[in-house]
N, C-alpha and C. Protein backbone atom coordinates (compact mmCIF):
# COMPACT_ATOMS: atom_id res chain seq x y z
N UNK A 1 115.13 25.90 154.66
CA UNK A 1 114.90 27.06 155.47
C UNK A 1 113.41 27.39 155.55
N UNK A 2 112.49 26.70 154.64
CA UNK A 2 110.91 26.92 154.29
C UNK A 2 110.65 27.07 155.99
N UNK A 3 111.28 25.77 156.96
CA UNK A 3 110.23 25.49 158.28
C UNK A 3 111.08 26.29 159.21
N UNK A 4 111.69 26.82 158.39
CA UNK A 4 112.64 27.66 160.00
C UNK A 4 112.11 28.82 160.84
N UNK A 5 111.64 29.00 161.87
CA UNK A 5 110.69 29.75 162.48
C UNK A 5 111.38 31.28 162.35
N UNK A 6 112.64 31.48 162.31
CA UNK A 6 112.98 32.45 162.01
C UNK A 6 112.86 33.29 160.71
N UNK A 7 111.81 32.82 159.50
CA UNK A 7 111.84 33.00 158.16
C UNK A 7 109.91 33.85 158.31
N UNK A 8 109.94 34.79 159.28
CA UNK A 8 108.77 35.58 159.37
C UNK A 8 108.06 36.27 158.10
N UNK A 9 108.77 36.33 157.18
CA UNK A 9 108.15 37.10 156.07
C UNK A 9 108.04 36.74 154.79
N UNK A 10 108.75 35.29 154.85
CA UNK A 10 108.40 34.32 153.71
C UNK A 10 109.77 34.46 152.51
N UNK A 11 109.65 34.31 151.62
CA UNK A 11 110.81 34.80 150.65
C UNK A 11 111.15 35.65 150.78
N UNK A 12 112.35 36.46 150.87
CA UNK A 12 112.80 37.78 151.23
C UNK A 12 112.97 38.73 149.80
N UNK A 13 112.99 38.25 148.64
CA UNK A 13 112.53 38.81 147.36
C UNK A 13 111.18 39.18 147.06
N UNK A 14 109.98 38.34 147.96
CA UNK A 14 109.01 38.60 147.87
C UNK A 14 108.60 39.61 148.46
N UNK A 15 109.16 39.75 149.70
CA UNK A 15 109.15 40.67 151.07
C UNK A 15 109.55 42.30 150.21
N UNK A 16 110.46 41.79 149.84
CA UNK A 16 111.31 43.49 149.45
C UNK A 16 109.86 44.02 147.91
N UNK A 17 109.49 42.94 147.26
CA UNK A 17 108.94 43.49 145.96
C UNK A 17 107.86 43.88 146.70
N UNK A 18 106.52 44.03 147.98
CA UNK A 18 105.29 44.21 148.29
C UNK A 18 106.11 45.19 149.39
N UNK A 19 107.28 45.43 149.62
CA UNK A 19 107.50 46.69 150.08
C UNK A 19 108.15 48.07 149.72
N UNK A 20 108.45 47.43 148.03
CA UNK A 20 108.70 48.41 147.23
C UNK A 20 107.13 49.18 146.67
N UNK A 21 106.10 48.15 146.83
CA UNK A 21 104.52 48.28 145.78
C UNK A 21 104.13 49.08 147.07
N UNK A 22 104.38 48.81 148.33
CA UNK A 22 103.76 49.47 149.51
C UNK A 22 104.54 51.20 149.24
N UNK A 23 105.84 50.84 149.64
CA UNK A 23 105.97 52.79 149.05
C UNK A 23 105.93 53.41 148.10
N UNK A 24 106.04 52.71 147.05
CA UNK A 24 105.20 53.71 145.45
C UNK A 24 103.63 54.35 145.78
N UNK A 25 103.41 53.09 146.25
CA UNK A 25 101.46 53.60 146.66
C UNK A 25 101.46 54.83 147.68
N UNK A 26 101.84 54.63 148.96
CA UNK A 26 102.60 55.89 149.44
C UNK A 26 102.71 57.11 149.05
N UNK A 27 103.55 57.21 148.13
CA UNK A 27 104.95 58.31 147.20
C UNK A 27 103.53 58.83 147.02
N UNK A 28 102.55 57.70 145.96
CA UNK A 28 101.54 58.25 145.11
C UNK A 28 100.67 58.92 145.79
N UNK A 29 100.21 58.34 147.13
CA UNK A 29 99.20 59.44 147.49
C UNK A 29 99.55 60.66 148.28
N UNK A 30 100.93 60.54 148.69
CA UNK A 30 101.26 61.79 148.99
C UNK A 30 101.67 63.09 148.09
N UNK A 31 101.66 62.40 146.71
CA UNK A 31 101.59 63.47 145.74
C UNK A 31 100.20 64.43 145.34
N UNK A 32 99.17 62.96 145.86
CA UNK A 32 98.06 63.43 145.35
C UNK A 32 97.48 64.65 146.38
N UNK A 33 97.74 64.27 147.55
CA UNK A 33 97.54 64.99 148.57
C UNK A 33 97.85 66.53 148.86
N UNK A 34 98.97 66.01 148.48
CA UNK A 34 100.30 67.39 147.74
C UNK A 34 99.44 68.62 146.74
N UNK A 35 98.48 67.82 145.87
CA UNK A 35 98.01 68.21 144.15
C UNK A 35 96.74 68.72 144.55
N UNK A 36 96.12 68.10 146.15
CA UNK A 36 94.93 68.59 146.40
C UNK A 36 95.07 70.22 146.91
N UNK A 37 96.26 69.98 147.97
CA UNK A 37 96.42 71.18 148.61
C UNK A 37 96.75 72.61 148.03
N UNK A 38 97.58 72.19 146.96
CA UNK A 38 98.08 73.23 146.10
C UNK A 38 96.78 73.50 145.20
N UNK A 39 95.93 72.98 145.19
CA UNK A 39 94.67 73.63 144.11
C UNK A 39 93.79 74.39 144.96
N UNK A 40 93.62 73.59 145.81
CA UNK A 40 92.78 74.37 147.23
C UNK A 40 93.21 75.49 147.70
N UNK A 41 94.63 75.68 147.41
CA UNK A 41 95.29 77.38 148.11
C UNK A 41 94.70 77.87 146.83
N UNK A 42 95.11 77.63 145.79
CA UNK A 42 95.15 78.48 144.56
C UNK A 42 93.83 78.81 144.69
N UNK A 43 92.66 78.54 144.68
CA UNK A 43 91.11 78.83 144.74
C UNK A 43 91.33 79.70 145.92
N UNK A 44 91.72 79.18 147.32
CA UNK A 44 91.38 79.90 147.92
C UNK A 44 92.35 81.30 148.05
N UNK A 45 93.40 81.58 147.49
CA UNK A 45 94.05 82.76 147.73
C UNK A 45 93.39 83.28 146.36
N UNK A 46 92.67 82.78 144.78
CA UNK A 46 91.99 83.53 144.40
C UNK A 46 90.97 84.15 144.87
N UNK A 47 90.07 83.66 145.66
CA UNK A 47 88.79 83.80 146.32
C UNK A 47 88.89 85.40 147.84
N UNK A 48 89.80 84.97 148.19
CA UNK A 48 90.53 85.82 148.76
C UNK A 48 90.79 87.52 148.58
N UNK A 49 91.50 87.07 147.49
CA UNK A 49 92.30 88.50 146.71
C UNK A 49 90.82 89.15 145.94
N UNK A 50 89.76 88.23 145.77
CA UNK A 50 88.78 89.14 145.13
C UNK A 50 87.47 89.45 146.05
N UNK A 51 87.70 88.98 147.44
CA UNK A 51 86.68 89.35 148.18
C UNK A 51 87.41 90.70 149.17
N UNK A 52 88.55 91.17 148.70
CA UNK A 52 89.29 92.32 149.13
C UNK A 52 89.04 93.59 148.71
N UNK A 53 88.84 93.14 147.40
CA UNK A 53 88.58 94.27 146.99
C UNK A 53 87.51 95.39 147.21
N UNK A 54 87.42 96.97 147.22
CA UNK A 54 86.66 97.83 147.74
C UNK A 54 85.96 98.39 145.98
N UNK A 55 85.45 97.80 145.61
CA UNK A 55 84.79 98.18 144.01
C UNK A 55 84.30 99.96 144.09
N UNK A 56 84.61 101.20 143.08
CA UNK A 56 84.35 101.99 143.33
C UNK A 56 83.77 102.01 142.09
N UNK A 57 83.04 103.17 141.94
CA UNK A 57 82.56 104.04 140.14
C UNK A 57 82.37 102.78 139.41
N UNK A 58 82.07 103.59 138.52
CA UNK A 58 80.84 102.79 137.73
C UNK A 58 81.33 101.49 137.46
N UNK A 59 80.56 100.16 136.51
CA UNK A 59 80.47 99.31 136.14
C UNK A 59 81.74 99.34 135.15
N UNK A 60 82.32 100.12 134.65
CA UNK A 60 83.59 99.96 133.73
C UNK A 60 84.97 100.15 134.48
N UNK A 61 84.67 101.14 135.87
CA UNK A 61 85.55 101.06 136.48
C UNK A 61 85.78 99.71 137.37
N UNK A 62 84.39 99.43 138.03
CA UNK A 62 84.89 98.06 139.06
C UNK A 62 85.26 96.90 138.19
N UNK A 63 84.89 96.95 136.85
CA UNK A 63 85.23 95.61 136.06
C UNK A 63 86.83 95.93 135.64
N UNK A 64 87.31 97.21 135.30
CA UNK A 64 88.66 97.21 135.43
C UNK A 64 89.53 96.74 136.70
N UNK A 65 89.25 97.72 137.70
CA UNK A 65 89.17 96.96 139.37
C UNK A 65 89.79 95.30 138.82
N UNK A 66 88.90 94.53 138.67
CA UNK A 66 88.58 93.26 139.30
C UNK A 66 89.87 92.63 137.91
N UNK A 67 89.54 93.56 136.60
CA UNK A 67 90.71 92.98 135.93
C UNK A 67 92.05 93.18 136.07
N UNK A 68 92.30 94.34 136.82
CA UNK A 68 93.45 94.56 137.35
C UNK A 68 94.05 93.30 138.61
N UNK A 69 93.15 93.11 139.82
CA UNK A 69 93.40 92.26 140.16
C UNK A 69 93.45 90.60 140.11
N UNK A 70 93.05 90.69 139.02
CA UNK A 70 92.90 89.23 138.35
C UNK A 70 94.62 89.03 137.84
N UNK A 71 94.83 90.09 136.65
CA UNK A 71 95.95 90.17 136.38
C UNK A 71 97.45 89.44 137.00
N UNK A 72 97.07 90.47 138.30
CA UNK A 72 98.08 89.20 139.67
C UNK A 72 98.13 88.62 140.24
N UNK A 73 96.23 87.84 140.82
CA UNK A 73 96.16 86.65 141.23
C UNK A 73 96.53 85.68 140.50
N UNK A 74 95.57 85.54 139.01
CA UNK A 74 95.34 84.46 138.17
C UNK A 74 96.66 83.84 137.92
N UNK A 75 98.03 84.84 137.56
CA UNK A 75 99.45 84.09 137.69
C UNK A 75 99.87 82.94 138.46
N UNK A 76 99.50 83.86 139.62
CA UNK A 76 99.99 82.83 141.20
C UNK A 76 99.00 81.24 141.14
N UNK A 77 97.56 81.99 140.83
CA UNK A 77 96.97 80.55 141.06
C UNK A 77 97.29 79.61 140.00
N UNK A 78 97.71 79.99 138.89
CA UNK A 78 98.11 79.25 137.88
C UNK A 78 99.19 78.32 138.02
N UNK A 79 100.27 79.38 138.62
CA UNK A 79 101.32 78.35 139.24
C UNK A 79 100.90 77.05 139.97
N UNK A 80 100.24 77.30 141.13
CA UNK A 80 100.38 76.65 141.80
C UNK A 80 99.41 74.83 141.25
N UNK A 81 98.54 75.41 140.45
CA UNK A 81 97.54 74.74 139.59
C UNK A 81 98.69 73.46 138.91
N UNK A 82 99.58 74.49 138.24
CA UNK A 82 100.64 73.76 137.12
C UNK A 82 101.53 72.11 138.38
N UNK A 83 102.48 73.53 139.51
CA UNK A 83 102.59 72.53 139.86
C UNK A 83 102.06 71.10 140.87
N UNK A 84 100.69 71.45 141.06
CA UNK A 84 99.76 70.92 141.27
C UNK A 84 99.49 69.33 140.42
N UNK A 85 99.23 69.76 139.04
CA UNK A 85 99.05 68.95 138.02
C UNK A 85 100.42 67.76 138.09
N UNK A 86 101.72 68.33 138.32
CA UNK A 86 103.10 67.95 138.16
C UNK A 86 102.81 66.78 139.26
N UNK A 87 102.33 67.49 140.77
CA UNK A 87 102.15 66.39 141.61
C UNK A 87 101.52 65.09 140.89
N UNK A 88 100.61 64.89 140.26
CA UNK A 88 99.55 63.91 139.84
C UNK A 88 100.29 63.77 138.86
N UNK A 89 101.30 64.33 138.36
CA UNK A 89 101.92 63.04 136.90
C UNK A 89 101.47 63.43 135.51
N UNK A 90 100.40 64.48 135.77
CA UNK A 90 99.47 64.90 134.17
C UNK A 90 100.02 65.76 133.91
């Protein structure tokens, strides 16, 4: 069957194993892609939530301010960080 013109892709065990290696590689960078995006929101919905804020009274108050809202960003971005990391396998 080696010369049979109908045998386009060579061993068909070979065929299936470099198209199993072709979609792992795939899988992989669409995770990574996945791991970029989810870190990039997380920065940017931190970045976000603290350029919102209207800082009032003194230096103990706006640093409370900013720790208050840290409080409920830093969660979210954390999440998304975690499953971020999950994408990439670490």
């Amino acid at each position: 069957m080696e010369g049979s013109p109908f045998n386009l892709f060579g061993d068909p065990d070979e065929f299936r194993a470099r198209m199993e290696e072709l979609s792992e590689q795939m899988q992989s960078s669409q995770r990574v892609a996945w791991a970029d995006n989810a870190i990039k929101l997380a920065v940017e919905m931190t970045v976000a939530g603290i350029n919102r804020l209207n800082l009032q009274g003194n230096a103990e108050q706006q640093a409370a301010e900013v720790r208050a809202a840290m409080g409920t960003l830093f969660p979210e971005a954390v999440t998304l960080v975690r499953e971020a990391r999950e994408g990439f396998g670490t």
